[in-house]
N, C-alpha and C. Protein backbone atom coordinates (compact mmCIF):
# COMPACT_ATOMS: atom_id res chain seq x y z
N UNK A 1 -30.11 64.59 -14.30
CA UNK A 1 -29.79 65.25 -15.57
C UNK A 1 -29.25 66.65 -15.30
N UNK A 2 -28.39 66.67 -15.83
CA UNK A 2 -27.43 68.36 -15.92
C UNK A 2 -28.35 69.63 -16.67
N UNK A 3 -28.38 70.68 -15.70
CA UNK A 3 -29.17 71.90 -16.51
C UNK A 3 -28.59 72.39 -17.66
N UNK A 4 -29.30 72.91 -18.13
CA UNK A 4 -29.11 73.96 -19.61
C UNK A 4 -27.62 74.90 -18.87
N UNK A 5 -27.64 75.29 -17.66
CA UNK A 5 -27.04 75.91 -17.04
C UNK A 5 -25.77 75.71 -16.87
N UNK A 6 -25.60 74.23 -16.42
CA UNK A 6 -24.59 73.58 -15.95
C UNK A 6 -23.83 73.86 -17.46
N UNK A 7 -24.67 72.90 -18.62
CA UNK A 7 -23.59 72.56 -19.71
C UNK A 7 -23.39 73.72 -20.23
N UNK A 8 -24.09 75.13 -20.04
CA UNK A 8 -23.63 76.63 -20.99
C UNK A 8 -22.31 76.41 -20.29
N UNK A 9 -22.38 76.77 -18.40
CA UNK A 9 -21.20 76.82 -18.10
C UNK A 9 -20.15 76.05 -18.41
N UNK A 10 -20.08 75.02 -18.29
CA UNK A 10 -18.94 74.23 -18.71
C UNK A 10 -18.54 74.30 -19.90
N UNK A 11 -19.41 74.55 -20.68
CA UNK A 11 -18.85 75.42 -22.33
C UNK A 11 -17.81 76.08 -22.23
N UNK A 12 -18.46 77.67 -21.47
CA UNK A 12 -17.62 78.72 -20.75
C UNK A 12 -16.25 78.48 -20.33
N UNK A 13 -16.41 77.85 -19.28
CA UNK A 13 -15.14 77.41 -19.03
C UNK A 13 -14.06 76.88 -20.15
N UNK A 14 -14.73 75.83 -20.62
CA UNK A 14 -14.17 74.95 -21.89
C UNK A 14 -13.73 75.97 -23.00
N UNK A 15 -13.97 76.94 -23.05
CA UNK A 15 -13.77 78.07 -23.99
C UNK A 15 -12.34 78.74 -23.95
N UNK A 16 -12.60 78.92 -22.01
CA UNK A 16 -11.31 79.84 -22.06
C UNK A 16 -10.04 79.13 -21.49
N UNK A 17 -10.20 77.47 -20.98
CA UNK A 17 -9.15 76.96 -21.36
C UNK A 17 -8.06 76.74 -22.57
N UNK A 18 -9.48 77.08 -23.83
CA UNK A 18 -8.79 76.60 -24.83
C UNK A 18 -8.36 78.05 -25.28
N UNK A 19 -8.83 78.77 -24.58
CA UNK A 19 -8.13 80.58 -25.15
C UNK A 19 -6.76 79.97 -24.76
N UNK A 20 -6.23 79.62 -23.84
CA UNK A 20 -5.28 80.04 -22.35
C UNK A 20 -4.55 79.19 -23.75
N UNK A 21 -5.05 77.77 -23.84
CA UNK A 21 -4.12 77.00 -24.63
C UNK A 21 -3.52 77.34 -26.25
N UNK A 22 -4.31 77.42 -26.89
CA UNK A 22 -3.54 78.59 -27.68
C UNK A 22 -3.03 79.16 -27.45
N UNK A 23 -2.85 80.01 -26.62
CA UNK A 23 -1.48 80.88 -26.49
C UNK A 23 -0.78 80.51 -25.81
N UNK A 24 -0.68 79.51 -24.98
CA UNK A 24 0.63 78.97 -24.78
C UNK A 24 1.34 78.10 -25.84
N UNK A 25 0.88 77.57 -26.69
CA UNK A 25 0.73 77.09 -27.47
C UNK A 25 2.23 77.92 -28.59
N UNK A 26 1.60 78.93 -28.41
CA UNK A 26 2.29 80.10 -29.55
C UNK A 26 3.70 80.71 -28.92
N UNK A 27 3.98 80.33 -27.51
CA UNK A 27 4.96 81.16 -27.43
C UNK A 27 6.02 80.31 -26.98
N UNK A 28 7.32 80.92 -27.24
CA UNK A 28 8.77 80.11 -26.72
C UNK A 28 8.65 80.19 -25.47
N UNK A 29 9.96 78.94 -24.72
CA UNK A 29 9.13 78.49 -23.24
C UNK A 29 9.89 79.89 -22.57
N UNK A 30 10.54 80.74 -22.87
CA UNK A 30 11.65 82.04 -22.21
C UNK A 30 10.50 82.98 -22.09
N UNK A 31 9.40 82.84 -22.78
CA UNK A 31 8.48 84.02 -22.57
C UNK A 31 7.43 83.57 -21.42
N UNK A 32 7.11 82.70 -21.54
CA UNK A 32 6.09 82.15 -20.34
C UNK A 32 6.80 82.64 -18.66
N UNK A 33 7.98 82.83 -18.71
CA UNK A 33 8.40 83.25 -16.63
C UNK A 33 8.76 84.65 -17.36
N UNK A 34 8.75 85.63 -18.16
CA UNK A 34 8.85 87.16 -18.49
C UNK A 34 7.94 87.81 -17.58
N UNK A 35 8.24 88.48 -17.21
CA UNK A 35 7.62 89.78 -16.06
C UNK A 35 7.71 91.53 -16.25
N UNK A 36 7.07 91.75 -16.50
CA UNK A 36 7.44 93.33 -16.92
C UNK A 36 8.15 94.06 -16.32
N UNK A 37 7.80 93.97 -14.35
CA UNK A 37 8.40 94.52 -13.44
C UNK A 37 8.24 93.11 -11.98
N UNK A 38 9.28 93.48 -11.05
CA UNK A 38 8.84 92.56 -9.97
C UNK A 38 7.70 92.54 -8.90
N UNK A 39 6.41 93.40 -9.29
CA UNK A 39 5.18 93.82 -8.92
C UNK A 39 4.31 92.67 -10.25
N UNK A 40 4.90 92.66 -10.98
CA UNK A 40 4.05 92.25 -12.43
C UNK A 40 3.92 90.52 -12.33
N UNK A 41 2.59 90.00 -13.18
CA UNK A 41 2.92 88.32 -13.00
C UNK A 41 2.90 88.34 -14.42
N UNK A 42 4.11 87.27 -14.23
CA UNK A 42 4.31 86.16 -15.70
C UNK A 42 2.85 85.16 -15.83
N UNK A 43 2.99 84.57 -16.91
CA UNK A 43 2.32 83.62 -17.42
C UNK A 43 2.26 82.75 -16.52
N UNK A 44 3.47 81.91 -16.38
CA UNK A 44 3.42 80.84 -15.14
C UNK A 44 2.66 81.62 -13.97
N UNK A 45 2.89 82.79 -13.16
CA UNK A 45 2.74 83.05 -12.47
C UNK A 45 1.25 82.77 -11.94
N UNK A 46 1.00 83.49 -13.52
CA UNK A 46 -0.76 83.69 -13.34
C UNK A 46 -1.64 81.90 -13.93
N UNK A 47 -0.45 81.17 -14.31
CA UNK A 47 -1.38 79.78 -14.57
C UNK A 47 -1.08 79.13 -12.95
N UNK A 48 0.11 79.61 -12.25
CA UNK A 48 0.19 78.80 -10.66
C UNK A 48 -1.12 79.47 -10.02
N UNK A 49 -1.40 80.30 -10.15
CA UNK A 49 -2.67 81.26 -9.30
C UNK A 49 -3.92 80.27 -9.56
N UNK A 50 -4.18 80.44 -11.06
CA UNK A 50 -5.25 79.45 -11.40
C UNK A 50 -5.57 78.13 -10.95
N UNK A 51 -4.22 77.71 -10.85
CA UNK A 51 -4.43 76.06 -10.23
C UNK A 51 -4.64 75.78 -9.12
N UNK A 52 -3.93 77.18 -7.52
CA UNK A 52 -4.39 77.08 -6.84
C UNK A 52 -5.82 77.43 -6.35
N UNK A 53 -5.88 77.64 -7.34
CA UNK A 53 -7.50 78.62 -6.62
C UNK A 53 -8.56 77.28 -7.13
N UNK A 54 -8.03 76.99 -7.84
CA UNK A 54 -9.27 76.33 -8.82
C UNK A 54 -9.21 74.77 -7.92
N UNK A 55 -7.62 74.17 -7.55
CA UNK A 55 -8.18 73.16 -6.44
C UNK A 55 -8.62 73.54 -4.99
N UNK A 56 -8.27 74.35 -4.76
CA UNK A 56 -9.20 74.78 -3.39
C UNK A 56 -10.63 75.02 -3.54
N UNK A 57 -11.04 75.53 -4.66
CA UNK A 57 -12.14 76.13 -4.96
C UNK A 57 -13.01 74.78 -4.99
N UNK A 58 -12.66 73.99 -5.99
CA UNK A 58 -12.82 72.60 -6.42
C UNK A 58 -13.19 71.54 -6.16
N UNK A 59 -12.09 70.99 -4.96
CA UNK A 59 -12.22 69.72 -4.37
C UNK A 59 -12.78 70.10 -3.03
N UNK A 60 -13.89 68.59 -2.69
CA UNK A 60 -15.07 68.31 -2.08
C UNK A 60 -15.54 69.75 -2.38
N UNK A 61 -16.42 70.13 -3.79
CA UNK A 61 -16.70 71.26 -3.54
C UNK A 61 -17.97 71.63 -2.47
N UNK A 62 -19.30 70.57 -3.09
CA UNK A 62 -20.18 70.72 -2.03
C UNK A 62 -20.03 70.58 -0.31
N UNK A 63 -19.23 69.82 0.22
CA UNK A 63 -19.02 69.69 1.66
C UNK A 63 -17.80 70.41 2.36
N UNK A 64 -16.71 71.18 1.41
CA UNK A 64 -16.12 71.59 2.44
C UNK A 64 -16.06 73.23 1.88
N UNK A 65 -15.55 74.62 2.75
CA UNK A 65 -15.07 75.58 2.35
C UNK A 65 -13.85 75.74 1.07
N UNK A 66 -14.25 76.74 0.31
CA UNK A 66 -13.73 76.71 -0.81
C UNK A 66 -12.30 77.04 -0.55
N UNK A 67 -12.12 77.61 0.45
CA UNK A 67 -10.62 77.98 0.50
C UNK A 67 -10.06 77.61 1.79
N UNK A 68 -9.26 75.86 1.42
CA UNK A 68 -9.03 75.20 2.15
C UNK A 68 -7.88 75.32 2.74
N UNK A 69 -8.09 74.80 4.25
CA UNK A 69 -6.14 75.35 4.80
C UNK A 69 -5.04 74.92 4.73
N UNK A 70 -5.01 74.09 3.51
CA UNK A 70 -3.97 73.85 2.74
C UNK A 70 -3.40 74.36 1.54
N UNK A 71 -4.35 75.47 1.23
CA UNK A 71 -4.09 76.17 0.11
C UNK A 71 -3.14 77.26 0.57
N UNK A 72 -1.83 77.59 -0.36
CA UNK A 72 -0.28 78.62 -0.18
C UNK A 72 -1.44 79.91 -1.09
N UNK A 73 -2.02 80.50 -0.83
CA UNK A 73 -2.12 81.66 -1.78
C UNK A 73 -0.91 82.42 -2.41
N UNK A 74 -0.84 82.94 -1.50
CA UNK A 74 0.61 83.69 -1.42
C UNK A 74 1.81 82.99 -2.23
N UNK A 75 2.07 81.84 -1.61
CA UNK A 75 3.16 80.64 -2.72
C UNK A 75 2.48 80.94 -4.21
N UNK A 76 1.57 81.16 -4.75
CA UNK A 76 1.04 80.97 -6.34
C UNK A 76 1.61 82.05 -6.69
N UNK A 77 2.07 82.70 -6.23
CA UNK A 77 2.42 84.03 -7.36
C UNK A 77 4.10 84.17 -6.54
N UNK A 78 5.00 83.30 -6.17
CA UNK A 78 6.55 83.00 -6.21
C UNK A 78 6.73 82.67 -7.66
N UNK A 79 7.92 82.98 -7.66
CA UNK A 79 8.61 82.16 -9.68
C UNK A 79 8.95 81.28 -9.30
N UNK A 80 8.63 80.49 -9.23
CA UNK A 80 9.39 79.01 -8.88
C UNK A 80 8.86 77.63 -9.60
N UNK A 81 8.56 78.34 -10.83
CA UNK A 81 7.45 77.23 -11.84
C UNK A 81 9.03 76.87 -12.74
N UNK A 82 9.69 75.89 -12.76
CA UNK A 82 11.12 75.59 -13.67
C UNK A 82 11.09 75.45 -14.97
N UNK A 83 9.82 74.98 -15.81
CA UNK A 83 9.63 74.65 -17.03
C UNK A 83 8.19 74.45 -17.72
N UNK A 84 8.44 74.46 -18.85
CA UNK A 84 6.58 74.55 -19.38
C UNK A 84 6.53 73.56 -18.81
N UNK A 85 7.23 72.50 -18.86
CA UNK A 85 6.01 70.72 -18.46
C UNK A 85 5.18 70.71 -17.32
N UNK A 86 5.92 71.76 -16.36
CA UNK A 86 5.68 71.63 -14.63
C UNK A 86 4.80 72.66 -15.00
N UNK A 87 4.94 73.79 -15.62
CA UNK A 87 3.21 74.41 -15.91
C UNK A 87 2.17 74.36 -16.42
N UNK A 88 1.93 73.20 -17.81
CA UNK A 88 1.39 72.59 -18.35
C UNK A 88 0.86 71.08 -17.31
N UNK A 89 1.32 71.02 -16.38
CA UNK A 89 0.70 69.88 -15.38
C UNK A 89 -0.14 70.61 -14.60
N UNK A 90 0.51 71.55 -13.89
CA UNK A 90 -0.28 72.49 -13.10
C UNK A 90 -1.92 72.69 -13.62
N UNK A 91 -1.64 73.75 -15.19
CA UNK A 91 -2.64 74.08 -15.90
C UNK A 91 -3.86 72.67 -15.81
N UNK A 92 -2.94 71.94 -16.36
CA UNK A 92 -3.86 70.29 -16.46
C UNK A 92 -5.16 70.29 -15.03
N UNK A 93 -4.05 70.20 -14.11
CA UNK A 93 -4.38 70.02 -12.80
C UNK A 93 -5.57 70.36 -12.28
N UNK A 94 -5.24 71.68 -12.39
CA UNK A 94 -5.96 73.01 -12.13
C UNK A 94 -7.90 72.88 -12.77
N UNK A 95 -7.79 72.35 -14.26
CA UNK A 95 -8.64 72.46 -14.81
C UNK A 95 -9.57 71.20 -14.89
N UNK A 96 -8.64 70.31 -14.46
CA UNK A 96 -9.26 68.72 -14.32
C UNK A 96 -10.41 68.83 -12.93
N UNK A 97 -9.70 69.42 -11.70
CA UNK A 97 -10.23 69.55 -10.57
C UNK A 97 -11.60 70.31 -11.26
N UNK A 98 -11.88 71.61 -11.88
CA UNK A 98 -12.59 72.44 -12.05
C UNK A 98 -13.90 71.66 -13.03
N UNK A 99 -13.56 71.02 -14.20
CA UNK A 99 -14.35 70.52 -14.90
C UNK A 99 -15.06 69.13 -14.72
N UNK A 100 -13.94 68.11 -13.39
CA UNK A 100 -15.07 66.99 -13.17
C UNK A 100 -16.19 67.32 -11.98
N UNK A 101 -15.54 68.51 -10.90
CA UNK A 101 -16.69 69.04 -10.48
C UNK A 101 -17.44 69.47 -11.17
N UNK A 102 -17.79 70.22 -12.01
CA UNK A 102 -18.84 70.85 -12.56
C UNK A 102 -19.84 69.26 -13.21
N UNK A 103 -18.89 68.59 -13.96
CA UNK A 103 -19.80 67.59 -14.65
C UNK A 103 -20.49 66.39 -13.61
N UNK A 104 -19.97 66.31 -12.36
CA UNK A 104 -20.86 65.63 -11.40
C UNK A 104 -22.39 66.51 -10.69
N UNK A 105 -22.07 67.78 -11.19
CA UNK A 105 -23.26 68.54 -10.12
C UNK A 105 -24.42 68.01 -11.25
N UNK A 106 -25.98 68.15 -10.34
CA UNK A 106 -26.91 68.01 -10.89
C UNK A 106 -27.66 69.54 -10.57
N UNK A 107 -28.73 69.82 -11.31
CA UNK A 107 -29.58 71.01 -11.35
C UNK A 107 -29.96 71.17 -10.19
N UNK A 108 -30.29 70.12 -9.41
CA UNK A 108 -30.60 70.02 -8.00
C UNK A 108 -30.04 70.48 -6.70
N UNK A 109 -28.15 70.46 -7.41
CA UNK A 109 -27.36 70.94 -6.51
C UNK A 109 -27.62 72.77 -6.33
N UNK A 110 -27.82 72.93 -7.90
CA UNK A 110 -27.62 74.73 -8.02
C UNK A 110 -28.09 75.55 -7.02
N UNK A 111 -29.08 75.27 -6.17
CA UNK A 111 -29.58 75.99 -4.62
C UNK A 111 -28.93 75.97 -3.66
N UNK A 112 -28.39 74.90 -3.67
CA UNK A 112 -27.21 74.28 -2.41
C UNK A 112 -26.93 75.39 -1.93
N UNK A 113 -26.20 75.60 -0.68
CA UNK A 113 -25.05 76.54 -0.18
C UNK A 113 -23.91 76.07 0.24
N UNK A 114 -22.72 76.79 -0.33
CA UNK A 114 -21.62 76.41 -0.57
C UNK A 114 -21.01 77.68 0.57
N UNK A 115 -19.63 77.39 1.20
CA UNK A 115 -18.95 78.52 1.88
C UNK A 115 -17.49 78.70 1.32
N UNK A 116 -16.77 79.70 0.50
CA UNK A 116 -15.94 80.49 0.28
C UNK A 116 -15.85 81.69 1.65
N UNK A 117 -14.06 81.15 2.35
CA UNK A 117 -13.89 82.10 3.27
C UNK A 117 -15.21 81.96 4.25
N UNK A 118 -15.87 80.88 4.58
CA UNK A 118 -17.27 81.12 5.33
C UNK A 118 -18.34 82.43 4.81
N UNK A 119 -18.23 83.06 4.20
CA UNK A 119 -19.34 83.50 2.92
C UNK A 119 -20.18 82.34 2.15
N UNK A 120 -21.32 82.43 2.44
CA UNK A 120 -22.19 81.51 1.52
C UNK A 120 -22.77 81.55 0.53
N UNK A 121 -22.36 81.04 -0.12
CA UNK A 121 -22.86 81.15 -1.87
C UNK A 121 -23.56 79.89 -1.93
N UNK A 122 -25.00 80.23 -3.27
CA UNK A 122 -25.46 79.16 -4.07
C UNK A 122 -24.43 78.87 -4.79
N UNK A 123 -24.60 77.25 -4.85
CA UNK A 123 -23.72 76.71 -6.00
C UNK A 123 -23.36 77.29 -7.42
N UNK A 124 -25.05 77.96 -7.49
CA UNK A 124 -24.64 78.58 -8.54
C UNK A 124 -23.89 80.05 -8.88
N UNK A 125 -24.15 80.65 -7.49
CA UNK A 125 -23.48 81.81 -7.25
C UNK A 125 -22.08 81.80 -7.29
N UNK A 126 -21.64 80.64 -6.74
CA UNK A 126 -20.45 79.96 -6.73
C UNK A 126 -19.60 79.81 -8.31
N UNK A 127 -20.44 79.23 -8.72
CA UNK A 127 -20.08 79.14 -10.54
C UNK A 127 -19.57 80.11 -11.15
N UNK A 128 -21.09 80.80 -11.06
CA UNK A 128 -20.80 82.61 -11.86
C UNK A 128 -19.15 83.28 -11.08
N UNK A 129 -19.04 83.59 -10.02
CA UNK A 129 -17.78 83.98 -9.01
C UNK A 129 -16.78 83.31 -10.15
N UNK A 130 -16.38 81.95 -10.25
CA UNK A 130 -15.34 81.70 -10.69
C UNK A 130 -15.40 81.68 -12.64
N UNK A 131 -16.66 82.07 -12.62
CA UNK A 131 -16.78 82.29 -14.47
C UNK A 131 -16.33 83.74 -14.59
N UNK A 132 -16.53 84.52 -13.72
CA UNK A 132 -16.07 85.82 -14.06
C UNK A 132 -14.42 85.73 -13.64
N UNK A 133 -13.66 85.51 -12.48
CA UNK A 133 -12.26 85.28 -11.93
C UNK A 133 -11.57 84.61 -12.96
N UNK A 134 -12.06 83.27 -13.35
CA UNK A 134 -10.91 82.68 -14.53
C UNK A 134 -10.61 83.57 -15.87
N UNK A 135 -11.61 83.81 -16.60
CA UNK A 135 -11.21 84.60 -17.42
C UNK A 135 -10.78 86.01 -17.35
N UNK A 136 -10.88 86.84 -16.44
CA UNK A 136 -10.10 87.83 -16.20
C UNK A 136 -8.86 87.62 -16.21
N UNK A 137 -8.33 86.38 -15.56
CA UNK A 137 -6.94 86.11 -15.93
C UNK A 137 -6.15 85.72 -17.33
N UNK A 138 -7.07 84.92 -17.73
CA UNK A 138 -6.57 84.16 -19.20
C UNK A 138 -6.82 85.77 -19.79
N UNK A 139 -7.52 86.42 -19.80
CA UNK A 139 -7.48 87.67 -20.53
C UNK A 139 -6.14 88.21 -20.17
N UNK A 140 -5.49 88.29 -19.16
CA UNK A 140 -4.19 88.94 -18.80
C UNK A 140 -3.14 87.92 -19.36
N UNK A 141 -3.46 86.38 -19.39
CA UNK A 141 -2.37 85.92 -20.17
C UNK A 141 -2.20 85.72 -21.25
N UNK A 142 -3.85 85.93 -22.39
CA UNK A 142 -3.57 86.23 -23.60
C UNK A 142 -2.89 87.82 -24.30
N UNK A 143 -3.20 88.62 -23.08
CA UNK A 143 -2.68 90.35 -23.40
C UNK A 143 -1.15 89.82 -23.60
N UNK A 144 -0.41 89.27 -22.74
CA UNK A 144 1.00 89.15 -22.27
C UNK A 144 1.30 88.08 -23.65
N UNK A 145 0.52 87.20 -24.06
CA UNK A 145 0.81 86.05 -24.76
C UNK A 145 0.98 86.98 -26.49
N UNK A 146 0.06 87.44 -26.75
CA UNK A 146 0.16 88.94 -27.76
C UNK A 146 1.11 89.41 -27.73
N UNK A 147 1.65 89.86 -26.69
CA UNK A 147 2.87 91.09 -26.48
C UNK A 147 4.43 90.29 -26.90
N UNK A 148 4.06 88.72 -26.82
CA UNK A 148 5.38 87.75 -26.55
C UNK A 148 5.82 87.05 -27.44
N UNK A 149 4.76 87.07 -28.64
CA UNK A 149 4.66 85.58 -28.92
C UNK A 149 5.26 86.50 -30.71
N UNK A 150 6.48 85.62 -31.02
CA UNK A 150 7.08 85.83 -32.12
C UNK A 150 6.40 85.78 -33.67
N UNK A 151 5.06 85.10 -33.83
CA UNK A 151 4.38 85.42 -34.92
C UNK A 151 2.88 85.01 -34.22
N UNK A 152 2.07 85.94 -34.00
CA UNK A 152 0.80 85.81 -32.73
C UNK A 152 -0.35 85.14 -34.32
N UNK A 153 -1.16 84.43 -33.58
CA UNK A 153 -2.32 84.15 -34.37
C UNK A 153 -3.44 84.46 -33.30
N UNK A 154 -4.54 85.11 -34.33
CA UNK A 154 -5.73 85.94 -33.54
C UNK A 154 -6.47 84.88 -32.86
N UNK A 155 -6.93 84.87 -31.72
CA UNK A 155 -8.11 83.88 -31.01
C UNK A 155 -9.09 84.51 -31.48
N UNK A 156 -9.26 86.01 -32.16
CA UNK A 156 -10.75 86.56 -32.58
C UNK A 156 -10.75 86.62 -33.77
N UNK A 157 -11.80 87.16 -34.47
CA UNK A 157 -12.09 87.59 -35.61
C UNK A 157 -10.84 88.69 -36.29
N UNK A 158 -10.26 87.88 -37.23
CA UNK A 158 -8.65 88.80 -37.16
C UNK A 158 -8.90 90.37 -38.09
N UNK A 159 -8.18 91.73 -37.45
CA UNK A 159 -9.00 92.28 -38.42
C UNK A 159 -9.05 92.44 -39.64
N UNK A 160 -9.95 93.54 -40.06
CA UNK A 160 -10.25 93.49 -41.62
C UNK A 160 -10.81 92.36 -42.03
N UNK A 161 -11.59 91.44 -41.08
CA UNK A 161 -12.49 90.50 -41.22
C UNK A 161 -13.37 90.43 -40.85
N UNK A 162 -13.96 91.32 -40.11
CA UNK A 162 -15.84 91.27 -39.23
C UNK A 162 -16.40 91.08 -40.27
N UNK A 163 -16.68 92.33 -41.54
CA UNK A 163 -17.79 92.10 -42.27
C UNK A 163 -17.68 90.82 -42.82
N UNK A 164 -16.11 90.17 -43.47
CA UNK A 164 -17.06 88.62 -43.78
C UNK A 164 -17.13 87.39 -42.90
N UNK A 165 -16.56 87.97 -41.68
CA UNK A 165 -17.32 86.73 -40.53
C UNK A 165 -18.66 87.08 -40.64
N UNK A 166 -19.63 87.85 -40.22
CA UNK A 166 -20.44 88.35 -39.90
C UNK A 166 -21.57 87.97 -41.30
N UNK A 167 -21.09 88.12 -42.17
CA UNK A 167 -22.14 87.63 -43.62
C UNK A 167 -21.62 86.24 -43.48
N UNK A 168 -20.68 85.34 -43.32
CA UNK A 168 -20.95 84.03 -43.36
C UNK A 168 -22.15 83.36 -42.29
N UNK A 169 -21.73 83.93 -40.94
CA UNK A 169 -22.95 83.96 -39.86
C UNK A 169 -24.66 84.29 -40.06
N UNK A 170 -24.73 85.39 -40.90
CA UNK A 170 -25.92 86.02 -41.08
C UNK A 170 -26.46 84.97 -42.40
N UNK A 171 -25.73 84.45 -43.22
CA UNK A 171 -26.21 83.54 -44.57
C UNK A 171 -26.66 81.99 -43.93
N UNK A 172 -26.59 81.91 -42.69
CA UNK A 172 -27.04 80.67 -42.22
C UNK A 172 -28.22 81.14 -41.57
N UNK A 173 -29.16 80.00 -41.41
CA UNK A 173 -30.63 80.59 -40.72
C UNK A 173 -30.31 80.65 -39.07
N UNK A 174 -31.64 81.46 -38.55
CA UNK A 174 -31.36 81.76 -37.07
C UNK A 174 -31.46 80.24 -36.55
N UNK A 175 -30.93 79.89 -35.71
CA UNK A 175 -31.08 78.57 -34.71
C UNK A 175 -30.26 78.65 -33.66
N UNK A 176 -31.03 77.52 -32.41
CA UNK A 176 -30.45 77.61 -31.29
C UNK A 176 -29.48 76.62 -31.34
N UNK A 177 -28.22 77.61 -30.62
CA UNK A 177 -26.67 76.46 -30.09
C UNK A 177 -26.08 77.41 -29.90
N UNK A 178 -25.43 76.68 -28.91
CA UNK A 178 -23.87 77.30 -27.81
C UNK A 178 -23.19 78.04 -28.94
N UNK A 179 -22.50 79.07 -28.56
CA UNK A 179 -21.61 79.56 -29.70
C UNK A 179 -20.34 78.95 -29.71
N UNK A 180 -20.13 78.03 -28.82
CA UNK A 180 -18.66 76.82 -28.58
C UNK A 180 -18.73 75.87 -29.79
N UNK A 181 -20.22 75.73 -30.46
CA UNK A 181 -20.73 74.52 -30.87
C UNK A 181 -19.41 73.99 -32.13
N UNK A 182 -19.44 75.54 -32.41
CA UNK A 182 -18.33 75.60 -33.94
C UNK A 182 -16.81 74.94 -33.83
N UNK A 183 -16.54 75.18 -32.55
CA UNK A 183 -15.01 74.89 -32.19
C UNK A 183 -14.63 73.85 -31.19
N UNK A 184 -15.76 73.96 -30.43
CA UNK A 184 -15.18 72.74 -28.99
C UNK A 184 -15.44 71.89 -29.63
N UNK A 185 -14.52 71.23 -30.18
CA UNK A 185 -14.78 69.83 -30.48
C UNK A 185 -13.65 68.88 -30.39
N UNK A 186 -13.92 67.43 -30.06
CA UNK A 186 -12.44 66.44 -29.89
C UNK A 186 -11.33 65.87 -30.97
N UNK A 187 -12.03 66.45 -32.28
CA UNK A 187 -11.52 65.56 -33.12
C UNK A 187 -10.91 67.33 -33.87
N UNK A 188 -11.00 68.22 -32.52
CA UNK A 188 -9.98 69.96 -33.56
C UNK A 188 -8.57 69.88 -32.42
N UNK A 189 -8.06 68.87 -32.74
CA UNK A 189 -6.53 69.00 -31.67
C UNK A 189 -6.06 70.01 -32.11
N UNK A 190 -5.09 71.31 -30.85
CA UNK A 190 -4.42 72.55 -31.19
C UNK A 190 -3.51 72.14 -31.72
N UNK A 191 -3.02 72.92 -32.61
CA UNK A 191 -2.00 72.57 -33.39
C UNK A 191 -0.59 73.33 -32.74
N UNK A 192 1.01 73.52 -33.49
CA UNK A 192 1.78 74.38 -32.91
C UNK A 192 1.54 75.16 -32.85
N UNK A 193 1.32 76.11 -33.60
CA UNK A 193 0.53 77.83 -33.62
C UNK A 193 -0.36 78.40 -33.00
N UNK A 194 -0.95 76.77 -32.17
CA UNK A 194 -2.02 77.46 -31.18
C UNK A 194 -3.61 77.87 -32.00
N UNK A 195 -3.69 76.79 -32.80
CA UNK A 195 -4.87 77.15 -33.98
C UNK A 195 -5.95 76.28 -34.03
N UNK A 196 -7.12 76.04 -33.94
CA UNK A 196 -7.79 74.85 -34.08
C UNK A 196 -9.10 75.48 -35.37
N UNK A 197 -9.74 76.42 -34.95
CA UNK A 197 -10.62 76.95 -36.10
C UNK A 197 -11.12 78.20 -35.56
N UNK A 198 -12.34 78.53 -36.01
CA UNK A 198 -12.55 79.96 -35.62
C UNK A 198 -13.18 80.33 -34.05
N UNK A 199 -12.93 81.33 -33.76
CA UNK A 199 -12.81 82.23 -32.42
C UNK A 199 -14.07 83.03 -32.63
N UNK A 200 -14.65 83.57 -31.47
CA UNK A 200 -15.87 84.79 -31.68
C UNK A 200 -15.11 85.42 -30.55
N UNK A 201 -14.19 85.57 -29.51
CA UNK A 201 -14.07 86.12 -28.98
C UNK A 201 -13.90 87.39 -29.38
């Protein structure tokens, strides 16, 4: 049986895929390879980063080093991504590797030791590492996705709306659940706009 742990995380995760997807969601495909400067990463840039990291990181996670010697680091951040489809596979890719590992580990694994670069991490140490790394990025590609996107829709509480998010929240009684509980769901497909329902980010 999967810990309390496991499924918060995979929430987590599940969260900020669906940040990432919304905003790609929202923008024309000319803005996704935009770069500010040639030091700077595009969107693609920073979803090729993700995918590599996340299958190296990923596959055989328990038995082999996380950063395998087949992984191009360096190649993830070239422009050489040609079209959303080929980055939208990537993205796929990237996140498929990340989420059926997580849903095979058991609570049992979380002590394990895992090696990144021959550094040893608990599995779970391991987790947290890439719960903090992924979203630092999707945070840089929702900043860029904001800056790009020809009519933006809020992933948060849009403003001039806290106080009545915040009294719809407070008029329900206290109880325990994921704060995903409201939105991750299969039957809220994103729409064009990149919209499914409400955000707490």
């Amino acid at each position: 049986m999967q810990s309390d742990y496991l499924q918060s995380a995979i929430r987590q995760f599940e969260y900020y895929k669906l940040l990432g997807e919304k905003t790609l969601a929202q923008l024309p495909d000319d803005a996704l390879f935009w770069q500010y400067n040639a030091e700077s990463n595009s969107i693609a840039i920073l979803v090729k980063h993700l995918w590599g990291n996340m299958l190296s990181r990923w596959t055989d996670f328990l038995t082999t080093d996380g950063e395998k010697s087949w992984r191009d680091r360096e190649g993830e951040f070239a422009t050489d991504i040609q079209s959303r489809a080929e980055l939208l596979q990537k993205w796929d890719e990237g996140w498929r590797a990340l989420l059926n590992t997580l849903q095979s580990l058991r609570e049992e694994d979380l002590s394990k030791t895992i090696y990144i670069r021959n550094q040893g991490h608990t599995v779970l140490e391991a987790i947290n590492r890439q719960l903090a790394h992924y979203p630092y990025h999707i945070g840089q590609l929702v900043f860029l996705g904001k800056m790009l996107a020809q009519n933006w829709t809020s992933l948060s509480i849009p403003r001039g709306e806290s106080g009545q998010y915040n009294a719809q929240k407070f008029a329900q009684p206290k109880r325990k659940e994921h704060f995903t509980d409201g939105y991750l769901k299969s039957d809220q497909p994103i729409d064009q706009n990149g919209s499914t329902t409400e955000s707490t980010l």
